[in-house]
C-alpha atoms as a PDB file:
ATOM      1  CA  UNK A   1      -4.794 -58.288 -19.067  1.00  0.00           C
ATOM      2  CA  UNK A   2      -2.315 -55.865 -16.999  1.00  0.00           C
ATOM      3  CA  UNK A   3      -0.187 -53.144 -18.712  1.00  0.00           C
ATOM      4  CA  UNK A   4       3.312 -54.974 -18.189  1.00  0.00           C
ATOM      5  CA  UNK A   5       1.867 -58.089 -20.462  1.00  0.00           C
ATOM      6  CA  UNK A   6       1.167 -55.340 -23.389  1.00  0.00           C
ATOM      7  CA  UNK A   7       4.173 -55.217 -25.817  1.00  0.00           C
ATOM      8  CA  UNK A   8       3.971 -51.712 -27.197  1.00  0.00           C
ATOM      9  CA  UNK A   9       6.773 -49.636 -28.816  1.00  0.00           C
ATOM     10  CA  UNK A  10       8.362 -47.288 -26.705  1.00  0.00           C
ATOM     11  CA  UNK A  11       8.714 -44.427 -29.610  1.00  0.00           C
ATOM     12  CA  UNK A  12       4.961 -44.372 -28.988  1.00  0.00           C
ATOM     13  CA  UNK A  13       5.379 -42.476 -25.917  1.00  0.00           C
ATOM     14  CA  UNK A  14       8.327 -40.310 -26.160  1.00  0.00           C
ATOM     15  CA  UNK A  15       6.680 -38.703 -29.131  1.00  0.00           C
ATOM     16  CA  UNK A  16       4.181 -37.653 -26.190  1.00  0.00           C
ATOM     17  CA  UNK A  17       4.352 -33.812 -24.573  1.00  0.00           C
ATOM     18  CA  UNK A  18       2.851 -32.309 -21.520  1.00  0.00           C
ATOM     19  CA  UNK A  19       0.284 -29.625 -21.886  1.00  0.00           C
ATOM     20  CA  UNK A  20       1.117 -28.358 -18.759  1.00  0.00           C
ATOM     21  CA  UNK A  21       4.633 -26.579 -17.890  1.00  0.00           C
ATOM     22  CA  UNK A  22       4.585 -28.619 -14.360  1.00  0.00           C
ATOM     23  CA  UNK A  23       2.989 -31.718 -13.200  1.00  0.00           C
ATOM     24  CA  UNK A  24       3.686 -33.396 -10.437  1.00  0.00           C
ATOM     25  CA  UNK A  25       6.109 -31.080  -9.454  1.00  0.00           C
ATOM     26  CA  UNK A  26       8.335 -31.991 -12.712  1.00  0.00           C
ATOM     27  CA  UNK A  27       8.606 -29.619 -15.756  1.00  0.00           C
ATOM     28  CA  UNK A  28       8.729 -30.846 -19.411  1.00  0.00           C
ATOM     29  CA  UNK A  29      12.472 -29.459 -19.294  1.00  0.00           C
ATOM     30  CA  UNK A  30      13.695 -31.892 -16.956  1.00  0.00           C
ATOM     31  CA  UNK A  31      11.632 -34.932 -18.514  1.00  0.00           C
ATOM     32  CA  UNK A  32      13.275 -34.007 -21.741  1.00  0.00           C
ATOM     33  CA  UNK A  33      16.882 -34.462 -22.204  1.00  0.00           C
ATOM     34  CA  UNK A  34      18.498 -30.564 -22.233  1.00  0.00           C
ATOM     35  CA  UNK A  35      21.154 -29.530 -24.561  1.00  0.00           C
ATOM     36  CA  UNK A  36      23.239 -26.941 -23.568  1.00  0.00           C
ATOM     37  CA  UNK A  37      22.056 -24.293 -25.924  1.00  0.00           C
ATOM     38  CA  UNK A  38      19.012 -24.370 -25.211  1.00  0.00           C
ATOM     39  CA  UNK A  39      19.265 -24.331 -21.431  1.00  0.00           C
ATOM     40  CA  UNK A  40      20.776 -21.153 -21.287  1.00  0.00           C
ATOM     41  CA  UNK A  41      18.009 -19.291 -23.376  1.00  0.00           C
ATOM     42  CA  UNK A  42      15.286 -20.521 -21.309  1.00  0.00           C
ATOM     43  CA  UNK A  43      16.401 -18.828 -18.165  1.00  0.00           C
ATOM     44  CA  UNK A  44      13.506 -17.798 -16.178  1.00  0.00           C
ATOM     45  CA  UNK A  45      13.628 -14.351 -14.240  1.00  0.00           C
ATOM     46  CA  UNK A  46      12.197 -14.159 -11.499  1.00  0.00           C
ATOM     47  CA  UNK A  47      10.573 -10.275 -10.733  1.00  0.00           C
ATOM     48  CA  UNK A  48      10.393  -9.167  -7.241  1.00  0.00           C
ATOM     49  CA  UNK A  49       7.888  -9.173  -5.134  1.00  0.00           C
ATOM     50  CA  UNK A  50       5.654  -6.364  -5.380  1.00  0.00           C
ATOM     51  CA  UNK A  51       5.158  -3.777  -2.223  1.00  0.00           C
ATOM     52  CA  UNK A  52       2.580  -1.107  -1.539  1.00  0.00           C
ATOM     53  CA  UNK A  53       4.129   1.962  -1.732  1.00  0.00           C
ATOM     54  CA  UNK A  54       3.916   3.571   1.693  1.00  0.00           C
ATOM     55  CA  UNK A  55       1.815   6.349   2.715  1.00  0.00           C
ATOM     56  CA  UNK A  56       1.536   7.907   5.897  1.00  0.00           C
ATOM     57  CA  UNK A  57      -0.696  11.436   7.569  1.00  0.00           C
ATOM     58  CA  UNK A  58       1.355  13.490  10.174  1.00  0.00           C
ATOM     59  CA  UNK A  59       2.009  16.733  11.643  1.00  0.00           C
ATOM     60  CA  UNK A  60       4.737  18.739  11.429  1.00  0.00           C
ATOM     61  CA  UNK A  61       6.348  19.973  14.226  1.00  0.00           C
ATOM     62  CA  UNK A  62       9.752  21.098  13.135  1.00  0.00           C
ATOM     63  CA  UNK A  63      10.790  22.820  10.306  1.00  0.00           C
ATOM     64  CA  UNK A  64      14.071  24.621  11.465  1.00  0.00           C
ATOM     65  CA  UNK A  65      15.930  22.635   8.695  1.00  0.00           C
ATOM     66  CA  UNK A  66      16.256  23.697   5.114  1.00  0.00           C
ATOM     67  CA  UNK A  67      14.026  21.768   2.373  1.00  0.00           C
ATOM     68  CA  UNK A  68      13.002  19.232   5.562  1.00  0.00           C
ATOM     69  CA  UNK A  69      10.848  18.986   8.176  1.00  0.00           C
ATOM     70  CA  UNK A  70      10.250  17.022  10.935  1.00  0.00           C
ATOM     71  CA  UNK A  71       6.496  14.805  11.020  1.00  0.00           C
ATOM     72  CA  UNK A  72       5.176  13.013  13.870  1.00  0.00           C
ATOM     73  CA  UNK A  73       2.764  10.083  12.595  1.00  0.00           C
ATOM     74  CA  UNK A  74       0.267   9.020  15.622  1.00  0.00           C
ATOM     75  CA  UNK A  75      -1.200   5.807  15.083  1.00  0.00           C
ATOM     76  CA  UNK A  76      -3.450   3.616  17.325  1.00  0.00           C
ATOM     77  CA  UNK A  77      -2.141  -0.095  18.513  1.00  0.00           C
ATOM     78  CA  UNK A  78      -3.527  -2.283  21.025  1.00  0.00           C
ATOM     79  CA  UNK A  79      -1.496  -2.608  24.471  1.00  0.00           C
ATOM     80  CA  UNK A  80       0.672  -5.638  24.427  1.00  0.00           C
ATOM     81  CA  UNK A  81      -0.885  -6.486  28.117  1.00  0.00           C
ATOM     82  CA  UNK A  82      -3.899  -5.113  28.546  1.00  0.00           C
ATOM     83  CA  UNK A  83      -5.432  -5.231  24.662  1.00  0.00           C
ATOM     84  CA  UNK A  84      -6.692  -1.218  24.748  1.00  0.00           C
ATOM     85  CA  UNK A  85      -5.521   1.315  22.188  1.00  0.00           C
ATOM     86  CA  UNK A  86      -3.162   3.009  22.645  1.00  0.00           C
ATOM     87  CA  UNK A  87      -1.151   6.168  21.167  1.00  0.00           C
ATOM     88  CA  UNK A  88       1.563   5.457  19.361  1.00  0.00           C
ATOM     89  CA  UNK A  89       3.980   8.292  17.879  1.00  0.00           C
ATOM     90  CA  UNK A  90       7.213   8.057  15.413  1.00  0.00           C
ATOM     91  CA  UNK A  91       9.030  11.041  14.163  1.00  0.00           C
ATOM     92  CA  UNK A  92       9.495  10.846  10.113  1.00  0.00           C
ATOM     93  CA  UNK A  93      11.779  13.705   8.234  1.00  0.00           C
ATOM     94  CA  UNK A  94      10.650  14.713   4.728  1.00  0.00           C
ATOM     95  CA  UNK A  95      11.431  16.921   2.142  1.00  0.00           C
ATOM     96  CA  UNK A  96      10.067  19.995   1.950  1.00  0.00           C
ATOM     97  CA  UNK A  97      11.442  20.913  -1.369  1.00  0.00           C
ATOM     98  CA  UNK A  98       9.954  24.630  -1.239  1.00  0.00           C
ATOM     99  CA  UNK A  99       9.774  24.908   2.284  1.00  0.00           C
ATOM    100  CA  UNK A 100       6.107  25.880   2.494  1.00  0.00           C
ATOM    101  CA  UNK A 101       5.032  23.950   5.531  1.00  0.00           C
ATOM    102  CA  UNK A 102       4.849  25.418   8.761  1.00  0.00           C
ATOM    103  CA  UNK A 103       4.405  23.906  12.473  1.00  0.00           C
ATOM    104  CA  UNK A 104       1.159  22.571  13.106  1.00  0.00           C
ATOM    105  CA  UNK A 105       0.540  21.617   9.002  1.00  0.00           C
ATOM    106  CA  UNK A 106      -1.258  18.264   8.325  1.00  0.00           C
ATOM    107  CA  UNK A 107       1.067  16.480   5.440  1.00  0.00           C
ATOM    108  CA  UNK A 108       0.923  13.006   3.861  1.00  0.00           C
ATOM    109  CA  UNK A 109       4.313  11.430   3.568  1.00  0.00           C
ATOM    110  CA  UNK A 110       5.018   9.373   0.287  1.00  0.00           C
ATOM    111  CA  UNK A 111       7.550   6.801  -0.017  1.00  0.00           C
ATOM    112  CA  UNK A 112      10.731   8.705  -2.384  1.00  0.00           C
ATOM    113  CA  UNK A 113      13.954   7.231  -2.970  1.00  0.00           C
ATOM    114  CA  UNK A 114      16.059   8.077  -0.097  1.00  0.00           C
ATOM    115  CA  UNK A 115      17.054  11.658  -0.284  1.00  0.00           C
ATOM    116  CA  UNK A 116      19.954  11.233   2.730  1.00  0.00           C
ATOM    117  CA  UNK A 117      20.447   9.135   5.456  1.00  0.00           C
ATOM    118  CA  UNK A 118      17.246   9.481   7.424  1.00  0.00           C
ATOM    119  CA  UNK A 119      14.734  11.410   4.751  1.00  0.00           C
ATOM    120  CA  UNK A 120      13.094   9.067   2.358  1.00  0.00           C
ATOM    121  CA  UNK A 121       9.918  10.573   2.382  1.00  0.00           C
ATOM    122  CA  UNK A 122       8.077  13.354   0.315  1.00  0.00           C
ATOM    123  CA  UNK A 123       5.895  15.902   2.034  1.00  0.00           C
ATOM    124  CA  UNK A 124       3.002  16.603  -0.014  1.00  0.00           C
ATOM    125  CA  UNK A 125      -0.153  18.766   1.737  1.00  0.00           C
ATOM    126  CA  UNK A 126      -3.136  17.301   2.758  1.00  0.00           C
ATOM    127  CA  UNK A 127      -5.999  19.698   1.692  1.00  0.00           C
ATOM    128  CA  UNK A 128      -7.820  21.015   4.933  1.00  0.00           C
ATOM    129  CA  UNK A 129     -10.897  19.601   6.122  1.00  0.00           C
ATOM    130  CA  UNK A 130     -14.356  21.684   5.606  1.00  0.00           C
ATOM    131  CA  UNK A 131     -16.123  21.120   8.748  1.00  0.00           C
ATOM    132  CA  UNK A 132     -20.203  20.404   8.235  1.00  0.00           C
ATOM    133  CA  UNK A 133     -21.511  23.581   9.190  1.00  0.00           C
ATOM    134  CA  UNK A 134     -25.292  22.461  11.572  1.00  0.00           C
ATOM    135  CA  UNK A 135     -27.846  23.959   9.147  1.00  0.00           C
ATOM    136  CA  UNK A 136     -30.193  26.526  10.200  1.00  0.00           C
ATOM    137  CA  UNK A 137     -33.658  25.258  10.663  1.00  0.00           C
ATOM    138  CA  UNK A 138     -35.521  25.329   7.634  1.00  0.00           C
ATOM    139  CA  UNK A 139     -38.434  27.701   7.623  1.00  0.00           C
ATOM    140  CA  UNK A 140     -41.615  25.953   6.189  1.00  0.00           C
ATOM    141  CA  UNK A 141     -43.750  29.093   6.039  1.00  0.00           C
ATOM    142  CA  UNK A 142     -45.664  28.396   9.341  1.00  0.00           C
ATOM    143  CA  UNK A 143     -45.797  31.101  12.142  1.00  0.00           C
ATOM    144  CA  UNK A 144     -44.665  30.037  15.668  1.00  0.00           C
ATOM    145  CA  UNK A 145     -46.848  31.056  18.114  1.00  0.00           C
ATOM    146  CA  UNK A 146     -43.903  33.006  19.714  1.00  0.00           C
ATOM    147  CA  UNK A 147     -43.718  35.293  16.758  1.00  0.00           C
ATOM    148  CA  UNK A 148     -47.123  36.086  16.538  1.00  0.00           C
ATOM    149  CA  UNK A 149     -47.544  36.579  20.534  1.00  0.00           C
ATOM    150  CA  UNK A 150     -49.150  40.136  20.660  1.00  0.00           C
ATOM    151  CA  UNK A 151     -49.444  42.569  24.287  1.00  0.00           C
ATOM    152  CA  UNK A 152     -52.855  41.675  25.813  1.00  0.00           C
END
């Protein structure tokens, strides 16, 4: 017995819902008949996507401006021909808002709102590296024969 021989009432199954929002690629709005009301309180908004904010490491190497200063960001890229890394620099200006930063200064820019027409970044100071000092060899209490060497 095939489905098109059963006589069943057609309330039946528009008294049926979707648990899902979309299936098939349809949504329970369209399959239902929309009045206008409602169509215009179910508006969905739609957020934008959401970005990293940017962060870059520099040096400054020009701070002749006032509250900006000039940071060149070296990164390393692979040669379009011959695939080795290679040095890549781009100039960034920041703001500086105290002007603390002198030539030479390693800074990390952060992404700011734009400030003028070229400085949307925010210098901030990158605290200075404490090289590993080699430690000293670690005396065990055993004398070297050196130290003990007396005159014959």
């Amino acid at each position: 017995m095939s489905l098109l021989h059963l006589q069943l009432p057609l309330s039946q199954f528009k008294s049926l819902s979707l648990s899902t929002p979309f299936l098939h690629g349809t949504s329970s709005a369209i399959l239902t008949k929309p009045s206008t009301a409602n169509h215009h309180r179910h508006r969905h908004t739609y957020l934008p996507p959401i970005r990293a904010m940017r962060s870059l490491q520099g040096r400054v190497i020009c701070t002749t401006n006032d509250k900006t200063v000039n940071v060149e960001v070296t990164r390393l890229a692979p040669h379009p021909k011959y695939k080795r890394r290679v040095r890549k620099k781009k100039k960034f200006q920041a703001h500086d808002p105290e002007n603390q930063f002198q030539i030479g200064d390693l800074v990390q820019l952060e992404k700011c709102k734009p400030i003028s027409k070229k400085k949307t970044f925010l210098a901030i100071p990158v605290p200075k590296r404490t090289a590993a000092k080699p430690k000293e060899s670690q005396d065990l209490g055993l004398s070297l024969e050196s130290d003990s060497a007396s005159p014959v």
